[in-house]
N, C-alpha and C. Protein backbone atom coordinates (compact mmCIF):
# COMPACT_ATOMS: atom_id res chain seq x y z
N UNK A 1 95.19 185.64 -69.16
CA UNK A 1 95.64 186.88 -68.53
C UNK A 1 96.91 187.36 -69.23
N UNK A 2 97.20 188.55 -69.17
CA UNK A 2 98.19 188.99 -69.82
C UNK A 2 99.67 189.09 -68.75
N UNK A 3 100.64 189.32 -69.52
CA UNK A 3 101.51 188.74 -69.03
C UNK A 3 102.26 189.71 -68.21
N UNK A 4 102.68 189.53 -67.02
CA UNK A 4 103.54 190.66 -66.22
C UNK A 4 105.37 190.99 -66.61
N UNK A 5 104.93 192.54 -67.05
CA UNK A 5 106.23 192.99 -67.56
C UNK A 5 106.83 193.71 -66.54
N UNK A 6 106.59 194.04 -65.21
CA UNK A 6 107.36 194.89 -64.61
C UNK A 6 106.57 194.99 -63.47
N UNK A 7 107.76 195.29 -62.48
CA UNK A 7 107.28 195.52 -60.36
C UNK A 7 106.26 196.12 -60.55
N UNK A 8 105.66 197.23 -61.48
CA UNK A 8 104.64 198.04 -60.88
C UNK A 8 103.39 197.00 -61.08
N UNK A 9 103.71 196.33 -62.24
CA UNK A 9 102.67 195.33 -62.57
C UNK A 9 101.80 194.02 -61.32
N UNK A 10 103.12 193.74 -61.42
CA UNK A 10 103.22 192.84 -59.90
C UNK A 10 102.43 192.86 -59.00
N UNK A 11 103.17 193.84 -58.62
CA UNK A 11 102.69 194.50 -57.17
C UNK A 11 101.31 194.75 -57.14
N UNK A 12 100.74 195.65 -58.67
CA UNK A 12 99.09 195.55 -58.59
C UNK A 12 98.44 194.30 -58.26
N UNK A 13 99.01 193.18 -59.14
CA UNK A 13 98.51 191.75 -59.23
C UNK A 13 97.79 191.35 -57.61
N UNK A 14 99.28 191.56 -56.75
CA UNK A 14 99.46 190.91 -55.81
C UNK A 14 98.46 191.40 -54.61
N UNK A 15 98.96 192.68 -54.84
CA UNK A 15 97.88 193.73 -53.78
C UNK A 15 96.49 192.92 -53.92
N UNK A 16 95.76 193.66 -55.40
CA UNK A 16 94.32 192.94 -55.79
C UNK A 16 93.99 191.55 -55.31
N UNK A 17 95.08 190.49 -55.48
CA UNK A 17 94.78 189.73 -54.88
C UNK A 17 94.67 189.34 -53.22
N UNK A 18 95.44 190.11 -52.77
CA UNK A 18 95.42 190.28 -51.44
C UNK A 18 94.04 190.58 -50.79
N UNK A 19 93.73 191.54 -51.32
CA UNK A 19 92.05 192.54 -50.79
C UNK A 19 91.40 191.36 -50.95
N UNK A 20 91.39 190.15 -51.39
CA UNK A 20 90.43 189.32 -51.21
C UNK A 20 90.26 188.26 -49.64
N UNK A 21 91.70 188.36 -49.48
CA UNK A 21 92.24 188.05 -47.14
C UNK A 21 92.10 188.66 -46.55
N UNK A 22 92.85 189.88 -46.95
CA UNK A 22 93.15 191.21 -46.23
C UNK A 22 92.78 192.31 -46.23
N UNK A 23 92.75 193.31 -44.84
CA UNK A 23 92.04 194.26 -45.29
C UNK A 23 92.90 195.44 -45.28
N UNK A 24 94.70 194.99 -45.04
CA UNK A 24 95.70 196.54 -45.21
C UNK A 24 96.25 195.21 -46.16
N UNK A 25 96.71 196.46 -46.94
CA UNK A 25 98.21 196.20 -48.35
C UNK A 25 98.94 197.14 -48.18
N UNK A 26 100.36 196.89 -47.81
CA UNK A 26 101.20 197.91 -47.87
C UNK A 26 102.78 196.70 -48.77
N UNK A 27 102.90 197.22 -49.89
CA UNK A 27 103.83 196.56 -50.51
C UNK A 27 105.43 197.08 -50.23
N UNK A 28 106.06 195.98 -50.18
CA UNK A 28 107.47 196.35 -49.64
C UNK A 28 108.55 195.48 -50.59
N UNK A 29 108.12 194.78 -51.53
CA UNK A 29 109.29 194.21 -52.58
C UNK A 29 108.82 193.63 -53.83
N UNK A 30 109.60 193.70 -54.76
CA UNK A 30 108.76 192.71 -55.93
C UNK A 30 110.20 192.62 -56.69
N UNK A 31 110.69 191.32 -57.27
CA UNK A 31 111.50 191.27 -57.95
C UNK A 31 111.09 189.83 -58.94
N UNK A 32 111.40 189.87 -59.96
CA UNK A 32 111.46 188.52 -60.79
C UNK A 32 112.93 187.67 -60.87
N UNK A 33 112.37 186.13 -60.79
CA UNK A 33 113.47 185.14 -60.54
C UNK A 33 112.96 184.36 -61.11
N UNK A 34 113.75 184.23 -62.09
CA UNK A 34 113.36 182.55 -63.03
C UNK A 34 111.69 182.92 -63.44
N UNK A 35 111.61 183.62 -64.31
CA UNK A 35 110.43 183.71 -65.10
C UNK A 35 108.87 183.98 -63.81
N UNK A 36 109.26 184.38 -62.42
CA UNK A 36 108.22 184.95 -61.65
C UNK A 36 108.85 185.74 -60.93
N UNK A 37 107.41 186.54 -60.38
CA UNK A 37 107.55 187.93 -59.90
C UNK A 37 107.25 187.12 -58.27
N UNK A 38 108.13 187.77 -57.53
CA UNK A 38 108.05 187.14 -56.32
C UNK A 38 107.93 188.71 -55.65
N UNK A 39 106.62 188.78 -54.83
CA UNK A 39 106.24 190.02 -54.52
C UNK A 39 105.87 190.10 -52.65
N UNK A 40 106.24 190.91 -51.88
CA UNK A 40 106.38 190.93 -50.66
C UNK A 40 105.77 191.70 -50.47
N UNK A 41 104.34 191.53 -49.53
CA UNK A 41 103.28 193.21 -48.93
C UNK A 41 102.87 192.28 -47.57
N UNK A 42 103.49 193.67 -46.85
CA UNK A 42 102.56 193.60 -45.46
C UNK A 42 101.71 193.88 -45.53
N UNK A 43 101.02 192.85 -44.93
CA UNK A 43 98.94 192.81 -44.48
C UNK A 43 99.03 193.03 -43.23
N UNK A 44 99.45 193.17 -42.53
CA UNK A 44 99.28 193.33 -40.67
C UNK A 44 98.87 194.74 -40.35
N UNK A 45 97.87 195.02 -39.69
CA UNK A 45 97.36 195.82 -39.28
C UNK A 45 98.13 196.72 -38.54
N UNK A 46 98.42 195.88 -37.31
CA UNK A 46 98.70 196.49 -36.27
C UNK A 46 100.30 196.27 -35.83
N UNK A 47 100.71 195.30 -36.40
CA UNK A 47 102.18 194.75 -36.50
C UNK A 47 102.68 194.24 -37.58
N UNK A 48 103.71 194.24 -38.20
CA UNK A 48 104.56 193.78 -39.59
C UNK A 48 104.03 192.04 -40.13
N UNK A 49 103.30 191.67 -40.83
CA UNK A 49 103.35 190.24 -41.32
C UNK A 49 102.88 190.79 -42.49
N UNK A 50 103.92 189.84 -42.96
CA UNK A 50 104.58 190.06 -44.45
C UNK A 50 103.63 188.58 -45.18
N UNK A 51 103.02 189.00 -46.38
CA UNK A 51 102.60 188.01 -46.92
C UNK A 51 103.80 187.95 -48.12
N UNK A 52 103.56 186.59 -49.22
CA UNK A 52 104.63 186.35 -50.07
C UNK A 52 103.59 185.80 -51.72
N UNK A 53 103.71 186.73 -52.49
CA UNK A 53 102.60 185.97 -53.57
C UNK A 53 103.85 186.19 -54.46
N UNK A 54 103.27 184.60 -55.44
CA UNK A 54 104.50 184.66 -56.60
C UNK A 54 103.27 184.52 -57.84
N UNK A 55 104.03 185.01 -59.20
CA UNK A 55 102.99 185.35 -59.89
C UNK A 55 103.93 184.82 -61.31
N UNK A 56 103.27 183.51 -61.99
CA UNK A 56 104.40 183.87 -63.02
C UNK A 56 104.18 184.63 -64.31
N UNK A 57 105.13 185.13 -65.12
CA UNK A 57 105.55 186.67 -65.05
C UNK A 57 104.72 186.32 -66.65
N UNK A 58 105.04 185.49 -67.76
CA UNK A 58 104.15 184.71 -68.78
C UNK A 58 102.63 184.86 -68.74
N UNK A 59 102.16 183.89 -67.72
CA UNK A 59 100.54 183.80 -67.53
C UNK A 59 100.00 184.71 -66.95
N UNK A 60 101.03 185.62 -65.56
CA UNK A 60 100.20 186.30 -65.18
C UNK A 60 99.49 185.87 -63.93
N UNK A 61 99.41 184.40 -63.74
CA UNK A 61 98.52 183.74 -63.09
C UNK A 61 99.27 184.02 -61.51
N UNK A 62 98.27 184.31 -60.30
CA UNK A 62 99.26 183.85 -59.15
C UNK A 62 99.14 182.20 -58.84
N UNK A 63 100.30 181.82 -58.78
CA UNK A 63 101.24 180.50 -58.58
C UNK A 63 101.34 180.04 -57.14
N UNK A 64 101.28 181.42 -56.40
CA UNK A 64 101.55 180.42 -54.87
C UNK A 64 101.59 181.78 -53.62
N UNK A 65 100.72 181.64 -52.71
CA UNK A 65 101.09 182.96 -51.60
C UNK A 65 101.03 182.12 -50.53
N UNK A 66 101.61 182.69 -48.96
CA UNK A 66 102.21 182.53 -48.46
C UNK A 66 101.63 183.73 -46.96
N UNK A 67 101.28 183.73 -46.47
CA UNK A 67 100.98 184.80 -44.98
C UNK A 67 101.11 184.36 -43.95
């Protein structure tokens, strides 16, 4: 996979991967720390829950989520 250069990137990653749990994405943060994109989207429908996918920023690969 190619490698993530930037939030907008991210955030696609993360979303896409999301639609595979969830059925709302609404993204609310993405920043990189130490070579990953640590990206924040509410999936909650009807109330705020925040999922957490980290993606590192090199591979591309997601590394670890969190809901």
């Amino acid at each position: 996979m190619p490698p993530i250069n930037s939030a907008d990137q991210a955030t696609e990653k993360a979303v896409q991967f999301l639609k595979r749990h969830f059925a709302f994405q609404q993204p609310k943060s993405a920043k990189q720390v130490n070579g990953e994109w640590i990206v924040k989207v509410n999936v909650g429908l009807f109330f705020e829950q925040i999922a957490t996918v980290t993606i590192d920023a090199k591979s591309g690969e997601v590394t670890a989520y969190d809901a």
